[in-house]
C-alpha atoms as a PDB file:
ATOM      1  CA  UNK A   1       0.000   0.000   0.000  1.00  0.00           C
ATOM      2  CA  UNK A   2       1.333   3.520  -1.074  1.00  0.00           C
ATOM      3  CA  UNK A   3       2.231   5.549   1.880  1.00  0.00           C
ATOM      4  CA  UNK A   4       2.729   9.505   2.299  1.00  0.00           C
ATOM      5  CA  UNK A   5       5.794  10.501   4.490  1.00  0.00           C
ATOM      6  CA  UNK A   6       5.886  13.947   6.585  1.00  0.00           C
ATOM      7  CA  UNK A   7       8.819  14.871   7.831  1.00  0.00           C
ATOM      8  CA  UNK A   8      10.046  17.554   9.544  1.00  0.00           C
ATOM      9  CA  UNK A   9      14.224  18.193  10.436  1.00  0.00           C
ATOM     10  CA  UNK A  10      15.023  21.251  12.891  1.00  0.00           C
ATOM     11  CA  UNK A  11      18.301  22.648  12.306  1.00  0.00           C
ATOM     12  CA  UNK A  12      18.549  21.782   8.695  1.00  0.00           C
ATOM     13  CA  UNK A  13      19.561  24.233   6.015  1.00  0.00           C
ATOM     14  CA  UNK A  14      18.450  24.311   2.293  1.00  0.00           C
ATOM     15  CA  UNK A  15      22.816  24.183   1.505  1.00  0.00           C
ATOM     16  CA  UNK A  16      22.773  20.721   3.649  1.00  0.00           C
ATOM     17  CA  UNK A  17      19.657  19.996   1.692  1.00  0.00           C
ATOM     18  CA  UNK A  18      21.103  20.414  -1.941  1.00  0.00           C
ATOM     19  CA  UNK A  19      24.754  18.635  -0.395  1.00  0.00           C
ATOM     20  CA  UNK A  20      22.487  15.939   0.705  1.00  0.00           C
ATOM     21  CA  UNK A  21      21.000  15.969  -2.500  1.00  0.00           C
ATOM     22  CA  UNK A  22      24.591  15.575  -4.616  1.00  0.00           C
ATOM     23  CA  UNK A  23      25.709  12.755  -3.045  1.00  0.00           C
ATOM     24  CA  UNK A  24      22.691  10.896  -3.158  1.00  0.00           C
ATOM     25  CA  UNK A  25      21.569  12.222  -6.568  1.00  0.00           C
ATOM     26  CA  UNK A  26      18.016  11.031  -6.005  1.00  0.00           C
ATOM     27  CA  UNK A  27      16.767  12.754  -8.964  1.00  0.00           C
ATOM     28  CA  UNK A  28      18.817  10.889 -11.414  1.00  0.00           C
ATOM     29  CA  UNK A  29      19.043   7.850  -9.772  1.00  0.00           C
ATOM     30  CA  UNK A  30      15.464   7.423  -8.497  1.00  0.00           C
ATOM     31  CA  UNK A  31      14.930   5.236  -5.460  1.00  0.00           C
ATOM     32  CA  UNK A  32      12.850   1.873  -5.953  1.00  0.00           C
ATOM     33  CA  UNK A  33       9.273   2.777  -5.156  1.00  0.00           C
ATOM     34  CA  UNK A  34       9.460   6.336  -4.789  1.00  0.00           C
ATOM     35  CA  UNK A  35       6.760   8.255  -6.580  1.00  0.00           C
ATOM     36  CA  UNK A  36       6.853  12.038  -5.284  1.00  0.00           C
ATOM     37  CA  UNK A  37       8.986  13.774  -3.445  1.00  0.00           C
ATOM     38  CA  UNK A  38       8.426  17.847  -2.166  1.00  0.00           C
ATOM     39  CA  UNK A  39      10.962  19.752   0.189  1.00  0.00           C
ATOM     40  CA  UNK A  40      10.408  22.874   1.757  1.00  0.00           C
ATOM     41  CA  UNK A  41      12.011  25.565   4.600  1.00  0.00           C
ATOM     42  CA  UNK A  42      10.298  27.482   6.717  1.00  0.00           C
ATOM     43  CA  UNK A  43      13.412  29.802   9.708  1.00  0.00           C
ATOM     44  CA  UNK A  44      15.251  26.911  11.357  1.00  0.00           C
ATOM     45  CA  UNK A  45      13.680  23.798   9.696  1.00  0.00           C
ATOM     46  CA  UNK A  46      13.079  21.553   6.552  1.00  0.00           C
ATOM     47  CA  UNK A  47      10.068  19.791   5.650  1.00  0.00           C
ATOM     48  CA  UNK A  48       9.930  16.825   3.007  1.00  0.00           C
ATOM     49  CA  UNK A  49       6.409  15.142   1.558  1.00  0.00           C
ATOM     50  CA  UNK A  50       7.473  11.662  -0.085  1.00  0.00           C
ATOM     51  CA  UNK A  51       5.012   9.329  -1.248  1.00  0.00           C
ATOM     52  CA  UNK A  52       6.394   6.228  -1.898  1.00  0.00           C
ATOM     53  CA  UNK A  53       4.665   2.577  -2.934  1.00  0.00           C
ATOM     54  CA  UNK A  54       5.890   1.297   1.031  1.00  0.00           C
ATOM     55  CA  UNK A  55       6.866   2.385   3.593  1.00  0.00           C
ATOM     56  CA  UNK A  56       9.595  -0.520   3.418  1.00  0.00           C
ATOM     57  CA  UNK A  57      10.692   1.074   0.020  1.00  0.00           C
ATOM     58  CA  UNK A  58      11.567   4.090   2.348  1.00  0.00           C
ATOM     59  CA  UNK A  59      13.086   2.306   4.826  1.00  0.00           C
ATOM     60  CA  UNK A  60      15.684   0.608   2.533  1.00  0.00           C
ATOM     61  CA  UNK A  61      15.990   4.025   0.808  1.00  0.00           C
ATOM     62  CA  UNK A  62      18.043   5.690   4.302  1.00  0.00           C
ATOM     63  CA  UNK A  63      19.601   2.615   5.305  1.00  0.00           C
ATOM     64  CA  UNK A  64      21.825   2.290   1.924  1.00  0.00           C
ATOM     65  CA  UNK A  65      21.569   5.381   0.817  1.00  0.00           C
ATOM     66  CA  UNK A  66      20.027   8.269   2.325  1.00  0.00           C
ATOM     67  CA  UNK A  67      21.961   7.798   5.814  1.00  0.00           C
ATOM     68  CA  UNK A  68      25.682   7.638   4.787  1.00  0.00           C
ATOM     69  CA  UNK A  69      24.835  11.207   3.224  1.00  0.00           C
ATOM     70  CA  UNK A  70      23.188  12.596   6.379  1.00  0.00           C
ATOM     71  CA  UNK A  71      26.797  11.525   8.203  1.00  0.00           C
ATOM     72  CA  UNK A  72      28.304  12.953   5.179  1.00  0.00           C
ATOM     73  CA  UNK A  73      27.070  16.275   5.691  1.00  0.00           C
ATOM     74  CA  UNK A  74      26.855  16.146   9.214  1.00  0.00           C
ATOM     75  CA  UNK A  75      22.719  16.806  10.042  1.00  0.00           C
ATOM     76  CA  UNK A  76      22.384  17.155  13.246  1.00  0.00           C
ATOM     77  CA  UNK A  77      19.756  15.674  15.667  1.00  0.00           C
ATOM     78  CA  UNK A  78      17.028  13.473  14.331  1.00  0.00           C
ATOM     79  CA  UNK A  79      13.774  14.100  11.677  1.00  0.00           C
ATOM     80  CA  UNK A  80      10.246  14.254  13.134  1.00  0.00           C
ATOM     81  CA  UNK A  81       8.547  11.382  10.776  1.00  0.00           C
ATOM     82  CA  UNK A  82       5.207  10.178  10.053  1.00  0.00           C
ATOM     83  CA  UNK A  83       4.352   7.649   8.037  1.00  0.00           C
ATOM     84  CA  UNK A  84       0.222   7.701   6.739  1.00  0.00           C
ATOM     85  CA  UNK A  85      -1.353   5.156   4.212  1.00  0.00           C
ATOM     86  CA  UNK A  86      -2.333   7.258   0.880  1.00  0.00           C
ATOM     87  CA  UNK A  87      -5.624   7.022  -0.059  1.00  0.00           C
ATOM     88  CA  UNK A  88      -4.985   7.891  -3.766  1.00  0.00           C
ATOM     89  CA  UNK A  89      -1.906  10.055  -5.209  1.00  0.00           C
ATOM     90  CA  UNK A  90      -2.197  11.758  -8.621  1.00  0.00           C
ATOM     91  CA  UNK A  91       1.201  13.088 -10.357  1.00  0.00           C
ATOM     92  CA  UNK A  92       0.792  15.600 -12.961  1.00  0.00           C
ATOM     93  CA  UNK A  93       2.504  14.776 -16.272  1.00  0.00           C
ATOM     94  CA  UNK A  94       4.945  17.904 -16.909  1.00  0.00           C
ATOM     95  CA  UNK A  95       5.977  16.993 -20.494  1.00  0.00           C
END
């Protein structure tokens, strides 16, 4: 079942963000079962909407990948996460 993630991560900065984002290179190398992902700032903190096909999908997603970059770039303290089963997601075809 498709979940959505919310997450929320005090202390991070959009430069950790786009460093996080270079080693990773999610966008060119998309992550089995990801579907959508959103990041945004608001003063002192990042937000992130996934929505991926499991939450397992996720899971496997920081374990191999996503956490050797957050000790790469040296994130501080932990994300707030919630995981919530998605009741239908729609992705707009840009092309």
């Amino acid at each position: 079942m498709a979940v959505v993630l919310s997450l929320r991560w005090a202390g991070v900065t959009p430069e950790q963000y786009d460093a996080m984002l270079a080693a990773v290179r999610w966008e060119e190398q998309v992550p089995d079962g990801l579907v959508l992902h959103a990041a945004w700032f608001e003063p002192g903190a990042m937000h992130v909407t996934d929505v991926w096909n499991a939450e397992e999908d996720f899971r496997q997603f920081f374990a191999t990948r996503l956490a050797p970059a957050v000790q790469e770039v040296g994130l501080a303290g932990q994300p707030e996460v919630r995981f919530s089963p998605a009741h239908r997601h729609y992705v707009a075809s840009t092309g």
